[in-house]
PDB file of N, CA and C in Angstrom:
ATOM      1  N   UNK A   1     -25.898  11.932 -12.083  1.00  0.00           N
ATOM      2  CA  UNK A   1     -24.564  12.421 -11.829  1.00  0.00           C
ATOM      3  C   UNK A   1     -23.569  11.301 -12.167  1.00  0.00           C
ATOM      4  N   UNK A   2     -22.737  11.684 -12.860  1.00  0.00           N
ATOM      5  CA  UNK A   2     -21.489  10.814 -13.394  1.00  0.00           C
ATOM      6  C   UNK A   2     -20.317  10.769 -12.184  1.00  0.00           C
ATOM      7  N   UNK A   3     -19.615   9.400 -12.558  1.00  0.00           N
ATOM      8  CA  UNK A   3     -18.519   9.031 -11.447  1.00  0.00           C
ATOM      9  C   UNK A   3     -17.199   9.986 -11.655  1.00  0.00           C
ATOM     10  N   UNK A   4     -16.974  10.233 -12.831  1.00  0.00           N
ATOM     11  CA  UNK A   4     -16.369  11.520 -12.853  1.00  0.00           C
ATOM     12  C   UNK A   4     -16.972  12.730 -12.438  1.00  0.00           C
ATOM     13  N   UNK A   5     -17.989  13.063 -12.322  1.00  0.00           N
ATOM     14  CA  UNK A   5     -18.184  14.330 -11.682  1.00  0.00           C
ATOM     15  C   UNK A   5     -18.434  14.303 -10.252  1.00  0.00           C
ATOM     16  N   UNK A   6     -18.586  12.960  -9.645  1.00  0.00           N
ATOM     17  CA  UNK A   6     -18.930  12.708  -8.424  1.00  0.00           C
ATOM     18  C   UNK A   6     -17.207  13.002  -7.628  1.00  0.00           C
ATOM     19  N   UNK A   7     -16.514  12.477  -8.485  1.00  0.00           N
ATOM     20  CA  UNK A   7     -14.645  12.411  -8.169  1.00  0.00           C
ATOM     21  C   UNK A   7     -14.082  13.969  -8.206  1.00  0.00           C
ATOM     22  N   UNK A   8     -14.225  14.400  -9.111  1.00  0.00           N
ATOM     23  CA  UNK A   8     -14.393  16.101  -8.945  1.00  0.00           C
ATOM     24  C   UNK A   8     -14.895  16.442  -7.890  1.00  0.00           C
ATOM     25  N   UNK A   9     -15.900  16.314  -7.531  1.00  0.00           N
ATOM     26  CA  UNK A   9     -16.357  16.952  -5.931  1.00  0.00           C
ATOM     27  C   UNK A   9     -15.464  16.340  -5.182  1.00  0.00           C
ATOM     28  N   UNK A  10     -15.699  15.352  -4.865  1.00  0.00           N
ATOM     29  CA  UNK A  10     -14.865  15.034  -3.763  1.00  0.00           C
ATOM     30  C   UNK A  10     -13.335  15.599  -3.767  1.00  0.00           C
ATOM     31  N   UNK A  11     -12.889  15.995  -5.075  1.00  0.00           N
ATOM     32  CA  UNK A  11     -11.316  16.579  -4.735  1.00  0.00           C
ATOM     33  C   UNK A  11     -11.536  18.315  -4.542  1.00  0.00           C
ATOM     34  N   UNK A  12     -12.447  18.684  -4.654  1.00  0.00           N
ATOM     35  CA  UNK A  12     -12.584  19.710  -4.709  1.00  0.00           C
ATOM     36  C   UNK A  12     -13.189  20.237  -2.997  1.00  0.00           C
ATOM     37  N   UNK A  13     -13.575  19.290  -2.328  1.00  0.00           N
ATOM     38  CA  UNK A  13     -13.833  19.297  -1.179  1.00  0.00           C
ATOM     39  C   UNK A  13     -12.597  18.910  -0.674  1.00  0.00           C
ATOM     40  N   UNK A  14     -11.760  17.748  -0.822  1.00  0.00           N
ATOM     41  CA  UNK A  14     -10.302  17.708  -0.362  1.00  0.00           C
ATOM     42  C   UNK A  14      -9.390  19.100  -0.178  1.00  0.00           C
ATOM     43  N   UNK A  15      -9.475  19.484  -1.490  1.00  0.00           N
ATOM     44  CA  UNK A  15      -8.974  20.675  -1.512  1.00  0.00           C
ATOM     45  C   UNK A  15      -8.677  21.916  -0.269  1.00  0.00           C
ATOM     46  N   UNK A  16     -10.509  22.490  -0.552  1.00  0.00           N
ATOM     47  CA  UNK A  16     -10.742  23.572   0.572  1.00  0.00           C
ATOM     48  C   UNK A  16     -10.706  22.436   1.919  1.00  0.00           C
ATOM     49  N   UNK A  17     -10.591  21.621   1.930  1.00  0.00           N
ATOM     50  CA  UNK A  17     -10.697  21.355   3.778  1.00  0.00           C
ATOM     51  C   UNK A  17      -8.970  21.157   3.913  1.00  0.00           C
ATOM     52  N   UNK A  18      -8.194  20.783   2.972  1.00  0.00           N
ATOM     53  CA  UNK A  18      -6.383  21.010   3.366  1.00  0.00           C
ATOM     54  C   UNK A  18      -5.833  22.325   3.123  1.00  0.00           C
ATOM     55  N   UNK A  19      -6.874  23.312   2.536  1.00  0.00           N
ATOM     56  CA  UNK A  19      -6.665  24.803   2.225  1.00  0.00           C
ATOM     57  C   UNK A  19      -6.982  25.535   3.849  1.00  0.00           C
ATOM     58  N   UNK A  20      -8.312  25.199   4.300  1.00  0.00           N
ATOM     59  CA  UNK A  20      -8.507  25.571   5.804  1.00  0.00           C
ATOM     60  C   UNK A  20      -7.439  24.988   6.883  1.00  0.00           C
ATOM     61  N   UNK A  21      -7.120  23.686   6.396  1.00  0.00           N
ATOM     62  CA  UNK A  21      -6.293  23.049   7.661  1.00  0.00           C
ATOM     63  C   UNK A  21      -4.608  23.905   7.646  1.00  0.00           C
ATOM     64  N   UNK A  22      -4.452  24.326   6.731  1.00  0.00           N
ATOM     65  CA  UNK A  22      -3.080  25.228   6.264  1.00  0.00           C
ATOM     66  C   UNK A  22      -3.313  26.103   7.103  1.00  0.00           C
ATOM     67  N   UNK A  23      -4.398  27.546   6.662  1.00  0.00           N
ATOM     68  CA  UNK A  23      -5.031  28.678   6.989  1.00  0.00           C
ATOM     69  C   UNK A  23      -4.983  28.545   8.695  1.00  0.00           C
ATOM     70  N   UNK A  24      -4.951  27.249   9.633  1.00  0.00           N
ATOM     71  CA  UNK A  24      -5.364  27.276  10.694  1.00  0.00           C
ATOM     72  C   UNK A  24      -3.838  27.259  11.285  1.00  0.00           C
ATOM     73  N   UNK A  25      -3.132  26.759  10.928  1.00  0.00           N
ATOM     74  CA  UNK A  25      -1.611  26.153  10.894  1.00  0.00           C
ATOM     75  C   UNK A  25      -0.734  27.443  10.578  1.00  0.00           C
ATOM     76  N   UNK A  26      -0.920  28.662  10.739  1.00  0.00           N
ATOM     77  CA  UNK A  26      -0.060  29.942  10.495  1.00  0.00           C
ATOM     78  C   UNK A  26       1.114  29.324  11.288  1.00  0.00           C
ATOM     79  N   UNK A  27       2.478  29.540  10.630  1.00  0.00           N
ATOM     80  CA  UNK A  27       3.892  29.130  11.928  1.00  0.00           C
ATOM     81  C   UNK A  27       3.702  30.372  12.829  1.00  0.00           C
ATOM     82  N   UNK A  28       4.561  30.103  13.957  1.00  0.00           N
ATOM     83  CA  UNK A  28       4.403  30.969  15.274  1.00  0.00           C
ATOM     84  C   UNK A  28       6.174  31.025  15.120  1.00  0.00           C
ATOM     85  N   UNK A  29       5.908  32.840  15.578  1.00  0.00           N
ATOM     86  CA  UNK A  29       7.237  32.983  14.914  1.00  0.00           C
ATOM     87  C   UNK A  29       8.161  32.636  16.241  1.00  0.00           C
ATOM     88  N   UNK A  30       9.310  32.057  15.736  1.00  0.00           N
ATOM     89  CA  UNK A  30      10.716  31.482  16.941  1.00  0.00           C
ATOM     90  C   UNK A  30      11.544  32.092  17.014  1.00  0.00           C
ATOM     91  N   UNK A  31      12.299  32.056  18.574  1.00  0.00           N
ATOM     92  CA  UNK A  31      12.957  33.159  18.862  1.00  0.00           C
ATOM     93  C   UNK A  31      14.143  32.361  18.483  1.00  0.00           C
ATOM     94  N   UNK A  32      15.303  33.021  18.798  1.00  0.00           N
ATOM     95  CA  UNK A  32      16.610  32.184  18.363  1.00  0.00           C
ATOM     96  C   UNK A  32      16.975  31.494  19.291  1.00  0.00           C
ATOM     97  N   UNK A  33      17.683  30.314  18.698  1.00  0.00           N
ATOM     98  CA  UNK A  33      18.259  29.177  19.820  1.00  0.00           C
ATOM     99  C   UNK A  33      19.221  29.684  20.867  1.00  0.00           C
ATOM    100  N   UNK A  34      20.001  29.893  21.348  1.00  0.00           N
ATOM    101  CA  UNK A  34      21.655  29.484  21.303  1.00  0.00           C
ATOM    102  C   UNK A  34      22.030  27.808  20.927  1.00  0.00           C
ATOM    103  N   UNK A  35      22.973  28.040  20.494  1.00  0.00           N
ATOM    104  CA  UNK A  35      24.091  26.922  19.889  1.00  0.00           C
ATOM    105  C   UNK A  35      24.533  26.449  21.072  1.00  0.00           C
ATOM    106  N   UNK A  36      23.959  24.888  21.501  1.00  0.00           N
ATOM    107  CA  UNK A  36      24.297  24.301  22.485  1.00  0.00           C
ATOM    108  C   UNK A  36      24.192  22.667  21.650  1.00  0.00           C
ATOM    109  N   UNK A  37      24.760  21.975  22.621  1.00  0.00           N
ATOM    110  CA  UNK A  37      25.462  20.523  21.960  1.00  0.00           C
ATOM    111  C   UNK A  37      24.072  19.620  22.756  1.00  0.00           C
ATOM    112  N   UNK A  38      23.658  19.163  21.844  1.00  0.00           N
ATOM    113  CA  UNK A  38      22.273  18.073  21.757  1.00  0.00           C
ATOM    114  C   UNK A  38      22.943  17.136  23.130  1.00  0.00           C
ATOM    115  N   UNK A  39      21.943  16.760  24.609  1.00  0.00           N
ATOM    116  CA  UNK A  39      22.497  15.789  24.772  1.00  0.00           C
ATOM    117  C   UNK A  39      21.510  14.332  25.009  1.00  0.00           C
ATOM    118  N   UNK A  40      22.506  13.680  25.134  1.00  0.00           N
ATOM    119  CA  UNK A  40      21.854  12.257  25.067  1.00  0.00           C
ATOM    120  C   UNK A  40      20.352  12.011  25.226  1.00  0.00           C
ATOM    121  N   UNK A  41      19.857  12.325  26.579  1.00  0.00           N
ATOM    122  CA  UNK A  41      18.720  12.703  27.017  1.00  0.00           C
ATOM    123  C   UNK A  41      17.639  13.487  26.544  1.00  0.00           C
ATOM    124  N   UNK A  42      18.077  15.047  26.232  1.00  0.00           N
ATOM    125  CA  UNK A  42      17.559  15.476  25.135  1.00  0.00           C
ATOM    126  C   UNK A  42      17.015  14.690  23.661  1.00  0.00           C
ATOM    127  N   UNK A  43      17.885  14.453  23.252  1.00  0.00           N
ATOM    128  CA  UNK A  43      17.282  13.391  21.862  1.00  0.00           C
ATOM    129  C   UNK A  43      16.790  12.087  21.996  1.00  0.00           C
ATOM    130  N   UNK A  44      16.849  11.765  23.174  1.00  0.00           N
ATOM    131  CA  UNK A  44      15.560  10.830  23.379  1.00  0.00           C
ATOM    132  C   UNK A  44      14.362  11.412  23.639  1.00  0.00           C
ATOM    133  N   UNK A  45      14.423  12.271  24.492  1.00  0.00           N
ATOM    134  CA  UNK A  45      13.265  12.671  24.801  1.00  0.00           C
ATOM    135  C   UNK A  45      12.394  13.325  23.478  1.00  0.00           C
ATOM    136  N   UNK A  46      12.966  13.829  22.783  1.00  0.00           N
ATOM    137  CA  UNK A  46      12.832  14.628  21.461  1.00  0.00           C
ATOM    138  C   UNK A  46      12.400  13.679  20.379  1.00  0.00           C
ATOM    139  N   UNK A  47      12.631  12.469  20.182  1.00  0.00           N
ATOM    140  CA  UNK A  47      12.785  11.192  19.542  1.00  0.00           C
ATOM    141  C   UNK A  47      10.911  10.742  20.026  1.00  0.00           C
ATOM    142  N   UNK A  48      11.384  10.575  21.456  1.00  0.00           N
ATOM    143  CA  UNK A  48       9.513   9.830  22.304  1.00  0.00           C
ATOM    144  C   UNK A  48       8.772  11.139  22.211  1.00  0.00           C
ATOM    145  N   UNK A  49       8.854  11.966  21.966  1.00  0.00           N
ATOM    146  CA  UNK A  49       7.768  13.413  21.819  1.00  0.00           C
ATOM    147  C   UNK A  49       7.150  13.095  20.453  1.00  0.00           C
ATOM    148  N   UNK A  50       8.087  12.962  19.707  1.00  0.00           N
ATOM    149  CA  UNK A  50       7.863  13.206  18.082  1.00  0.00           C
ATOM    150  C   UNK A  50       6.881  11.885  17.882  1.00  0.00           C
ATOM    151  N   UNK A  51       7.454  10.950  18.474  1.00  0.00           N
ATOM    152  CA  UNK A  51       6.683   9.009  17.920  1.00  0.00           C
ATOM    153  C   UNK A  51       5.375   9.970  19.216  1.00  0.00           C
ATOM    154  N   UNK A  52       5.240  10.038  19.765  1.00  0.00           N
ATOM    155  CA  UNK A  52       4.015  10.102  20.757  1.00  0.00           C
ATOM    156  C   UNK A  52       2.837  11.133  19.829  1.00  0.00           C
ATOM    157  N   UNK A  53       3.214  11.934  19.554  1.00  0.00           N
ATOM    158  CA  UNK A  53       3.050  12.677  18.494  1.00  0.00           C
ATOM    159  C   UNK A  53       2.177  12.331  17.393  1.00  0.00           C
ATOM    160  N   UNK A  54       3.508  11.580  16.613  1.00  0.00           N
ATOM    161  CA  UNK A  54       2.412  10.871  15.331  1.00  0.00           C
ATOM    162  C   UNK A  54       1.309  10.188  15.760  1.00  0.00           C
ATOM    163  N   UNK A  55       1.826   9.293  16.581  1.00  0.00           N
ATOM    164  CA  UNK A  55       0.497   8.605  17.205  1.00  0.00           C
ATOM    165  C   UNK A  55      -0.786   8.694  17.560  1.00  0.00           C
ATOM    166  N   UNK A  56      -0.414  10.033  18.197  1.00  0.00           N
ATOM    167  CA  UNK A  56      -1.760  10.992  18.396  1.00  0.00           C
ATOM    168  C   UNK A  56      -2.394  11.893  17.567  1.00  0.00           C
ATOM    169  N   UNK A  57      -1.632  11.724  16.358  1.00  0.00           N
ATOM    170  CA  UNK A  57      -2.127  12.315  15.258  1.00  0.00           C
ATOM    171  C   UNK A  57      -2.943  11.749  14.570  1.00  0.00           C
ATOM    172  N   UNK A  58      -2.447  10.541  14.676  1.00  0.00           N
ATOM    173  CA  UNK A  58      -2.792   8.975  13.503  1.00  0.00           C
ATOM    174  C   UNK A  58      -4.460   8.674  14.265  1.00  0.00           C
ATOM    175  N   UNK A  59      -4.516   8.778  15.575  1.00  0.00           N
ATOM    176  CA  UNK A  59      -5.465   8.639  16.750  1.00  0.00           C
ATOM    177  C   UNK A  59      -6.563   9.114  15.944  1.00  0.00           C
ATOM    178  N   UNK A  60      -6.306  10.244  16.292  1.00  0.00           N
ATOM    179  CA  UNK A  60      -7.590  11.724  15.764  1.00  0.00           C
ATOM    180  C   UNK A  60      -7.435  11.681  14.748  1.00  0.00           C
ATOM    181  N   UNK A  61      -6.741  11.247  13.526  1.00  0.00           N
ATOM    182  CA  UNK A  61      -7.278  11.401  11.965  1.00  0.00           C
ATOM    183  C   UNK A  61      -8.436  10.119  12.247  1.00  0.00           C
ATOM    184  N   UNK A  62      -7.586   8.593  12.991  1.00  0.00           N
ATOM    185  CA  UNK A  62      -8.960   7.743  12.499  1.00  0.00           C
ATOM    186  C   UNK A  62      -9.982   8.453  12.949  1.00  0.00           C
ATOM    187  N   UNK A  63     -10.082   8.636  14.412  1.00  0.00           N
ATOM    188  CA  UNK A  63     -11.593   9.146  15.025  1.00  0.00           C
ATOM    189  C   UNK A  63     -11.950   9.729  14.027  1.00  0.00           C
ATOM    190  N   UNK A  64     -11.644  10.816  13.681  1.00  0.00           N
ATOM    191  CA  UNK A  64     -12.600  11.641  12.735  1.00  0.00           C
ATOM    192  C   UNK A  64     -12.987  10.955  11.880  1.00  0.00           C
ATOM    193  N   UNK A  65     -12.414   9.993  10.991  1.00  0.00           N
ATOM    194  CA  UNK A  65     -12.668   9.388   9.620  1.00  0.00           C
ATOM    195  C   UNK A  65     -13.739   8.715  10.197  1.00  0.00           C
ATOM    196  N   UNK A  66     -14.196   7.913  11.181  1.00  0.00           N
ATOM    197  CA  UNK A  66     -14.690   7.028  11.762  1.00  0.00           C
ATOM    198  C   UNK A  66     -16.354   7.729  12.205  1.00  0.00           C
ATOM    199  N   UNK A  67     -16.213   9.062  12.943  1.00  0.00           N
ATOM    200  CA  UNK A  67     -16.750  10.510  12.611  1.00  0.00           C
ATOM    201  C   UNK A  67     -17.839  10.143  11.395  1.00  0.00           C
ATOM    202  N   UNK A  68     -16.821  10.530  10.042  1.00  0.00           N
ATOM    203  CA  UNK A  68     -17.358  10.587   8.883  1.00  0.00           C
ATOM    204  C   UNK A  68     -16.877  11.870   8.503  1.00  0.00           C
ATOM    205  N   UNK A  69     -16.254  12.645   9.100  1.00  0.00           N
ATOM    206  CA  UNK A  69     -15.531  13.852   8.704  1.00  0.00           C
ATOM    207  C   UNK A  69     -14.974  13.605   7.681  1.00  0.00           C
ATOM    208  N   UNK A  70     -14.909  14.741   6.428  1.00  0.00           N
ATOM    209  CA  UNK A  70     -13.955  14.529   5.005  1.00  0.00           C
ATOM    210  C   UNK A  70     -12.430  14.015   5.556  1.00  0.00           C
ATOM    211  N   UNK A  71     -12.410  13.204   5.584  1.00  0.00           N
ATOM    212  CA  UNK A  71     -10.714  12.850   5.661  1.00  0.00           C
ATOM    213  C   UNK A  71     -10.757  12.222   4.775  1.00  0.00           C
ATOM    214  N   UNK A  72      -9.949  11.644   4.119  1.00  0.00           N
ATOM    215  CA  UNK A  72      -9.461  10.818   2.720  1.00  0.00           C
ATOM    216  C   UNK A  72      -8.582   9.580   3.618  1.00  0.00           C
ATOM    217  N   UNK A  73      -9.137   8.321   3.154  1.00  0.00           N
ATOM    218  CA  UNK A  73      -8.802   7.149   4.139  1.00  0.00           C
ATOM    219  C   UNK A  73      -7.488   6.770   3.750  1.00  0.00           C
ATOM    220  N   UNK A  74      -6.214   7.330   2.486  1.00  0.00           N
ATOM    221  CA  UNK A  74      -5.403   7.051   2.539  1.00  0.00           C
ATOM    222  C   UNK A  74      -4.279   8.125   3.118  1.00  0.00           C
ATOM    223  N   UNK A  75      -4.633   9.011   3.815  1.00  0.00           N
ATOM    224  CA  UNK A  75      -4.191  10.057   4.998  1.00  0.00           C
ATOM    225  C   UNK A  75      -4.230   9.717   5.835  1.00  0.00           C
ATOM    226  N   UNK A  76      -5.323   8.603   6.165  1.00  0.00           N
ATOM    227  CA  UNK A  76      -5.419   8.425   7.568  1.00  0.00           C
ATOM    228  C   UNK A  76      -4.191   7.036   7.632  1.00  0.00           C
ATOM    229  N   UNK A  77      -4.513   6.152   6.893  1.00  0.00           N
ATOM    230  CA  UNK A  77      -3.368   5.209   6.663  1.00  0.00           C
ATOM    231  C   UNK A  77      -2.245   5.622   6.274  1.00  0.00           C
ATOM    232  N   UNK A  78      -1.821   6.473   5.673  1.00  0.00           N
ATOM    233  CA  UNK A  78      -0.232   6.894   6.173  1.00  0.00           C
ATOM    234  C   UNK A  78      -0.225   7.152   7.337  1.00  0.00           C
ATOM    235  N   UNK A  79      -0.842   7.850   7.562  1.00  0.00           N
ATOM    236  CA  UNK A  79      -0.503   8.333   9.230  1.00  0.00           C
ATOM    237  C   UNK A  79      -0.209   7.274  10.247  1.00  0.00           C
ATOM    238  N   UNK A  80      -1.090   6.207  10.032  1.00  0.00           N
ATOM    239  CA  UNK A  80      -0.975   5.512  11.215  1.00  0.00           C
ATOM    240  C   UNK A  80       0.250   4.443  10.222  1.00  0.00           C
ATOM    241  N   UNK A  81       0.491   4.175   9.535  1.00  0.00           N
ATOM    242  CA  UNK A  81       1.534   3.440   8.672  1.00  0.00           C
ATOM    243  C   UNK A  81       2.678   4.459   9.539  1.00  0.00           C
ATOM    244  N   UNK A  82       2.623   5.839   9.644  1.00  0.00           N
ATOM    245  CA  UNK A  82       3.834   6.642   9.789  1.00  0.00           C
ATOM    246  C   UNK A  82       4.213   6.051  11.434  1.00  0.00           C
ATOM    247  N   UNK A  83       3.352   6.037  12.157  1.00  0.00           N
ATOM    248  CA  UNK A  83       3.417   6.060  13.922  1.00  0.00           C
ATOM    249  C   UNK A  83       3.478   4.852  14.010  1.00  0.00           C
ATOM    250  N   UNK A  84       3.263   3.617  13.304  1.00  0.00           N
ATOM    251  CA  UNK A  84       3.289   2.112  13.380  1.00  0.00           C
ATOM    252  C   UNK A  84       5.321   1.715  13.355  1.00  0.00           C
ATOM    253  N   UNK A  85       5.676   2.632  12.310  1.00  0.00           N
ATOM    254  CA  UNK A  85       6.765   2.680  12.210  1.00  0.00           C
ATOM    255  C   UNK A  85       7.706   3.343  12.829  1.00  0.00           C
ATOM    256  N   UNK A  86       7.063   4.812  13.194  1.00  0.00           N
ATOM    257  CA  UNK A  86       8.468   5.187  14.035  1.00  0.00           C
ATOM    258  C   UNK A  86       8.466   4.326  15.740  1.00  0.00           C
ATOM    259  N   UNK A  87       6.447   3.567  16.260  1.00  0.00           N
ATOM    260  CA  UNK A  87       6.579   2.978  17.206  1.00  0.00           C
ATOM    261  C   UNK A  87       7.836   1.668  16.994  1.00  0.00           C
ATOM    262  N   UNK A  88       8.141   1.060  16.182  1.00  0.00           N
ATOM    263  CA  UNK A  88       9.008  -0.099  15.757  1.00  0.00           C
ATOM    264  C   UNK A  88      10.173   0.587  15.773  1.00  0.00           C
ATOM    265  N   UNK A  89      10.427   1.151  15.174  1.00  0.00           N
ATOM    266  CA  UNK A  89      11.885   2.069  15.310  1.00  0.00           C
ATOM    267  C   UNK A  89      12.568   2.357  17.031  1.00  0.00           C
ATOM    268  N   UNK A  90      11.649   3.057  17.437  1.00  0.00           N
ATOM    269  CA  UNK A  90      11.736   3.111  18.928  1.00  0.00           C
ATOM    270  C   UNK A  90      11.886   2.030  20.273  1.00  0.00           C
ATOM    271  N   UNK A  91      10.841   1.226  19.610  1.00  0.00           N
ATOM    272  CA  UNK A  91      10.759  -0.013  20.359  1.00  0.00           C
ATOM    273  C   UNK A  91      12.678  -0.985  19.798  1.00  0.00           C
ATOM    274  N   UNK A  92      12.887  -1.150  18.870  1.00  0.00           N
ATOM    275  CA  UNK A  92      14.584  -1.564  18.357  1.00  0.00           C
ATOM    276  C   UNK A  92      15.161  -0.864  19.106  1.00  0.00           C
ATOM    277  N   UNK A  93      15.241   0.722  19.164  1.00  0.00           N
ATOM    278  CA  UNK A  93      16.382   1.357  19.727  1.00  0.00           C
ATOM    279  C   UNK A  93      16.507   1.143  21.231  1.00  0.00           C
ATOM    280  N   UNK A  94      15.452   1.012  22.115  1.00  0.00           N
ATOM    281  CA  UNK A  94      15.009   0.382  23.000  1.00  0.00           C
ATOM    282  C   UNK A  94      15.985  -0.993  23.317  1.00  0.00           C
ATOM    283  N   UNK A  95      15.605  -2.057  22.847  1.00  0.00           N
ATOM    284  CA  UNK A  95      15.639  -3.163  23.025  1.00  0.00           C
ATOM    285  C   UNK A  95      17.376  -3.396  22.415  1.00  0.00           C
ATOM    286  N   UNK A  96      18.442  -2.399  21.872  1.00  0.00           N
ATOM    287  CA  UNK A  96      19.448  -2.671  21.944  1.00  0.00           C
ATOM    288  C   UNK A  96      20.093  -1.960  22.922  1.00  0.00           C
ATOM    289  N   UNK A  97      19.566  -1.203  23.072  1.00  0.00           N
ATOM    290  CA  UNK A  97      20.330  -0.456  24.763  1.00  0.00           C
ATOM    291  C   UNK A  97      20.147  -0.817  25.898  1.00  0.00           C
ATOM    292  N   UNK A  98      19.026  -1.871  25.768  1.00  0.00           N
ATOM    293  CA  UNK A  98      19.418  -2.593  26.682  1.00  0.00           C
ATOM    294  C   UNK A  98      20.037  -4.308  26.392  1.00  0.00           C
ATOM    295  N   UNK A  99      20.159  -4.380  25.348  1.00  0.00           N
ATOM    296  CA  UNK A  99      21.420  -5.468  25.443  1.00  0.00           C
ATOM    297  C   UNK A  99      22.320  -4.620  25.300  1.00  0.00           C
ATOM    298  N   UNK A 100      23.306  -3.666  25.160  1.00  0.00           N
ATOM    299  CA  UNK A 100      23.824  -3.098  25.249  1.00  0.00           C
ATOM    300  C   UNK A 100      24.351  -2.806  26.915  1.00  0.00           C
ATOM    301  N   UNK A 101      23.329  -2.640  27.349  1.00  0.00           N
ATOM    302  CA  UNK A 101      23.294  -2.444  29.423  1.00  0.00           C
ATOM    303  C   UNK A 101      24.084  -3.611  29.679  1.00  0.00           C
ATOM    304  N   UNK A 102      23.190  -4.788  29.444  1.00  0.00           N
ATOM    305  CA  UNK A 102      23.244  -5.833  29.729  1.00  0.00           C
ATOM    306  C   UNK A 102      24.769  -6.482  29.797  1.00  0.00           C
ATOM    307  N   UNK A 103      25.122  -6.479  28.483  1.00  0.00           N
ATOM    308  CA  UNK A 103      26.553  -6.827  28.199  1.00  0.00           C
ATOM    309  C   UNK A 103      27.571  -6.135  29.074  1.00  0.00           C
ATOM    310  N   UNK A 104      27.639  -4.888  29.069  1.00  0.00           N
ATOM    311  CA  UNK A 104      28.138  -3.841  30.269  1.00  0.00           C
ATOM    312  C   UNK A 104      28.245  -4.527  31.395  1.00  0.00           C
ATOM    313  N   UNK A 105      27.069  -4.764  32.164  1.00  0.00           N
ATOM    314  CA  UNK A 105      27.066  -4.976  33.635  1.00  0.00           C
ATOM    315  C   UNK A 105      27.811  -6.409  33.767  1.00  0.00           C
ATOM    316  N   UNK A 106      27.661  -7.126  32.604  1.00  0.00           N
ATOM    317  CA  UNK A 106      28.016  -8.371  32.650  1.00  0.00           C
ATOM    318  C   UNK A 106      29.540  -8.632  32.331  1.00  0.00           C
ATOM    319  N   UNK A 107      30.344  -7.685  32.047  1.00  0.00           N
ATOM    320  CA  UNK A 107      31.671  -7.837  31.711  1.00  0.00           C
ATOM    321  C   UNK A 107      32.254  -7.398  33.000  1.00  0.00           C
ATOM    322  N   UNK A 108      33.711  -8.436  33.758  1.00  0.00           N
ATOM    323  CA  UNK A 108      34.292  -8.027  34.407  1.00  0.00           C
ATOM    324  C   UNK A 108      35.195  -7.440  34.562  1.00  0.00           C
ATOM    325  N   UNK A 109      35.407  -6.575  35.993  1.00  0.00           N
ATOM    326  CA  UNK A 109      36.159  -5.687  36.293  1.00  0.00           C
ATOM    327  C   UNK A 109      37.204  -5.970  36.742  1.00  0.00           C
TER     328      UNK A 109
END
C-alpha cells in the first residue's frame, strides 16, 4: 500500500466521521427573543460560558485523541490553541477591572 493511498483513507475516514458529527448536530429550532438591552452581567456571564466551553471542548477532543479515536491532531490543537486564548483574553479583562476597582476606591471623595 502506497503513502498516497494510505492519505486517501485517512481523509476519507475524516470525512464520514465530520459527516456523522454534523448529522448528530441537527440545530434545535429557537423561539424568538424579545429585544432587551444586554446587561453588564449578562455578557460576562455569556463571555465565562463560552471560554468554559471551549475548554471543555478542547478537554474531550484531547481525551479522545489520546483514546485513539479518529480525531485529526491538528483539530485538536486548534481547539485547545482556541480555549488557551480566549482563557488569556479573559484572564486581561479580569485583571483590568480590577485595576480599574482599584483606582476607584483609591480616589478621593
Amino acid at each position: 500500500m502506497s503513502v498516497d493511498r494510505v492519505l486517501a483513507l485517512r481523509s476519507q475516514i475524516l470525512e464520514r466521521n465530520a459527516a456523522l458529527s454534523r448529522a448528530q448536530q441537527a440545530p434545535a429550532p429557537t423561539a424568538p427573543e424579545e429585544s432587551k438591552p444586554a446587561s453588564f452581567t449578562d455578557t460576562f456571564q455569556d463571555a465565562f460560558k463560552s471560554v468554559n466551553q471551549a475548554q471543555a471542548q478542547a478537554g474531550a477532543l484531547s481525551e479522545a485523541y489520546e483514546r485513539g479515536e479518529t480525531i485529526d491532531i491538528a483539530k485538536v490543537m486548534l481547539a485547545r490553541q482556541q480555549a488557551s486564548v480566549g482563557f488569556e483574553a479573559t484572564l486581561q479583562v479580569r485583571n483590568k477591572l480590577l485595576s480599574a476597582y482599584k483606582d476607584i476606591m483609591s480616589m478621593p471623595v
